[in-house]
C-alpha atoms as a PDB file:
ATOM      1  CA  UNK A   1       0.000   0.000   0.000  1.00  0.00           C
ATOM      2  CA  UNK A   2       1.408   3.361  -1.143  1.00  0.00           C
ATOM      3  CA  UNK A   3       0.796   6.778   1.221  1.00  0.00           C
ATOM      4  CA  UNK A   4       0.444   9.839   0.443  1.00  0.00           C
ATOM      5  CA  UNK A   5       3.518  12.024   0.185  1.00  0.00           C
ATOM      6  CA  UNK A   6       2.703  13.637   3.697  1.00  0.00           C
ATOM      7  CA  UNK A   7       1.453  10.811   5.579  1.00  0.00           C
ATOM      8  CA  UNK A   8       5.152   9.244   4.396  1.00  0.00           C
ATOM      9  CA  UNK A   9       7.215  12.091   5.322  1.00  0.00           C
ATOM     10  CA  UNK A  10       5.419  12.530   8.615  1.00  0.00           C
ATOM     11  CA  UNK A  11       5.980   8.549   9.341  1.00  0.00           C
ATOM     12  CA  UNK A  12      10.039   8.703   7.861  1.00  0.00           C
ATOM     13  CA  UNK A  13      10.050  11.758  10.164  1.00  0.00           C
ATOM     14  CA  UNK A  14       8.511   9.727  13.406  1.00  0.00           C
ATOM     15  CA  UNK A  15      11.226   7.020  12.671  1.00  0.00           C
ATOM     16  CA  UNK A  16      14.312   9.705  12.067  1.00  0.00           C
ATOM     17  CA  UNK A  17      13.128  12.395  13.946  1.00  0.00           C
ATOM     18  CA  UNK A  18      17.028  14.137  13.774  1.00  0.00           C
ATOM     19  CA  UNK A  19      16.505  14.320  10.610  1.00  0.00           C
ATOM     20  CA  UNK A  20      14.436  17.329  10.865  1.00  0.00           C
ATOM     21  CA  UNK A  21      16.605  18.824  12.252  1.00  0.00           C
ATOM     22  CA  UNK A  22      19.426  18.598   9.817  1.00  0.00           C
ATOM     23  CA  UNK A  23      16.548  19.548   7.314  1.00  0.00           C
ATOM     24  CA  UNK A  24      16.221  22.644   9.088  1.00  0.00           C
ATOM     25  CA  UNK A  25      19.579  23.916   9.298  1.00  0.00           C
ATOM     26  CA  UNK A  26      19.859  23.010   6.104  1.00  0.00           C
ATOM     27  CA  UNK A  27      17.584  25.225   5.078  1.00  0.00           C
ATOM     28  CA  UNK A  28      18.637  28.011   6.912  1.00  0.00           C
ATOM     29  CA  UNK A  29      22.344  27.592   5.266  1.00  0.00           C
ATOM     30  CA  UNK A  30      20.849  27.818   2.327  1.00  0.00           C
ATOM     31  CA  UNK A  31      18.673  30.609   2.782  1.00  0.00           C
ATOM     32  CA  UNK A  32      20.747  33.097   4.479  1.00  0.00           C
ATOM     33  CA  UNK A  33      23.109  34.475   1.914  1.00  0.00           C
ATOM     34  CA  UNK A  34      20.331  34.560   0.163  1.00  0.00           C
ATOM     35  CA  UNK A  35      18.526  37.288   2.620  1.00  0.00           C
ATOM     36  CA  UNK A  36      21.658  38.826   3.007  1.00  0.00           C
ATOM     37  CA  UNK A  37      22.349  39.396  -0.222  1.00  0.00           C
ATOM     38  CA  UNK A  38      18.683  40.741  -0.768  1.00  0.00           C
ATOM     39  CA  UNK A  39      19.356  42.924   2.148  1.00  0.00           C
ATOM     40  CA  UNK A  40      22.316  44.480   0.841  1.00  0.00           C
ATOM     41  CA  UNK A  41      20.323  44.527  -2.955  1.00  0.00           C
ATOM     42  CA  UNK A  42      17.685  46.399  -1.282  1.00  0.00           C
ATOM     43  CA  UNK A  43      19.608  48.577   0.845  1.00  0.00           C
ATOM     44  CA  UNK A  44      21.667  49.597  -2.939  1.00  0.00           C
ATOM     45  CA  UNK A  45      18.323  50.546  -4.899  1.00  0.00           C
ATOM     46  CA  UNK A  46      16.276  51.461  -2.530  1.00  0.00           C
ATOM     47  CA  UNK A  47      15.150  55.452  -2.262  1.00  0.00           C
ATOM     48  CA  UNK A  48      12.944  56.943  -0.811  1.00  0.00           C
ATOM     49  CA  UNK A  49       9.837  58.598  -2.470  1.00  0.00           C
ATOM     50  CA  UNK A  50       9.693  61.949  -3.820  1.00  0.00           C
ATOM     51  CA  UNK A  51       6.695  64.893  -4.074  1.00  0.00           C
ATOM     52  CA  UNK A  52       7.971  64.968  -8.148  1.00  0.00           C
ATOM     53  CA  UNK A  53       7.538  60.664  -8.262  1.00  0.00           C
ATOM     54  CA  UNK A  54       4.804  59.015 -10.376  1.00  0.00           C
ATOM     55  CA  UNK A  55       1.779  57.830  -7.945  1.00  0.00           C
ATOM     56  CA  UNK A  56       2.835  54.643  -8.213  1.00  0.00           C
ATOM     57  CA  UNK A  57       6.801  54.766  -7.012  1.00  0.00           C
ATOM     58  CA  UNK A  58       4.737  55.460  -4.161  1.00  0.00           C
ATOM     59  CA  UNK A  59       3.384  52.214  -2.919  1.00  0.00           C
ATOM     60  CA  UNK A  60       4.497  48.270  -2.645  1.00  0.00           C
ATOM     61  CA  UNK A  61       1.404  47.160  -4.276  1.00  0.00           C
ATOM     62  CA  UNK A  62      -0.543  48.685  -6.941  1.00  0.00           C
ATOM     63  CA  UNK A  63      -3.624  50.049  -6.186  1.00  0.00           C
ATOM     64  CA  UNK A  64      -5.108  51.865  -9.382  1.00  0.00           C
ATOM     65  CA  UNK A  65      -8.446  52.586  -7.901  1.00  0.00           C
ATOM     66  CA  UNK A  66      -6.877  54.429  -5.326  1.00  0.00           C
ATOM     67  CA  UNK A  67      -4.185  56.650  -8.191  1.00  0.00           C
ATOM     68  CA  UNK A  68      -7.403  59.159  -9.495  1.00  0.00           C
ATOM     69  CA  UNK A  69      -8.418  59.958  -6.089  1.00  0.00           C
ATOM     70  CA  UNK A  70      -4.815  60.686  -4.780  1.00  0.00           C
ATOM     71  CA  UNK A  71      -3.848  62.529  -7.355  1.00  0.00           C
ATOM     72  CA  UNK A  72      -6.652  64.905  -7.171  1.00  0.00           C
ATOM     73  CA  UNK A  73      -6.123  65.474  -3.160  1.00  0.00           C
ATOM     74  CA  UNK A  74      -9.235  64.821  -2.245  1.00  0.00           C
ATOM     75  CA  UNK A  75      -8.264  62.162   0.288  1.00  0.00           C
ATOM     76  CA  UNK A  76      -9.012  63.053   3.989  1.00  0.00           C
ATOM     77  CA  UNK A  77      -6.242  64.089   6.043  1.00  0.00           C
ATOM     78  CA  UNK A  78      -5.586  62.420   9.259  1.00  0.00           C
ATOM     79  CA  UNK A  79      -5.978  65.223  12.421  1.00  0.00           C
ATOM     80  CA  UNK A  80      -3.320  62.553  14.015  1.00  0.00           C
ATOM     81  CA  UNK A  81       0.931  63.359  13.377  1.00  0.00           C
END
């Protein structure tokens, strides 16, 4: 009888449970240069926004519904600094 791929990697793990573990670090080798180097990518390109920008340099995601209204200023101002 064959198991599904999670039912077998939960039983392998129940019978090697170290080798979670190793899995883990392994992972984490693996994945930090990566950060770091996105870090130090980020930290190169990055700038921040200016009044003279297009709208949309503005945010992380777009959000076109949102460009017409902003551009207009006729967005409420928060009383709050």
């Amino acid at each position: 009888m064959l198991l599904p791929v999670p039912e077998l990697l939960e039983a392998y793990l129940v019978a090697y449970p170290r080798a979670a573990d190793r899995r883990a670090r392994r992972g984490a080798q693996l994945h930090e240069p990566q950060l770091a180097a996105l870090t130090w990518l980020a930290r190169l390109v990055a700038a921040d926004p200016h009044p003279e920008d297009p709208l949309e340099a503005w945010f992380d995601a777009p959000c076109p519904a949102a460009w017409p209204r902003l551009a207009s200023g006729r967005c409420a101002r928060s009383s709050r600094s």
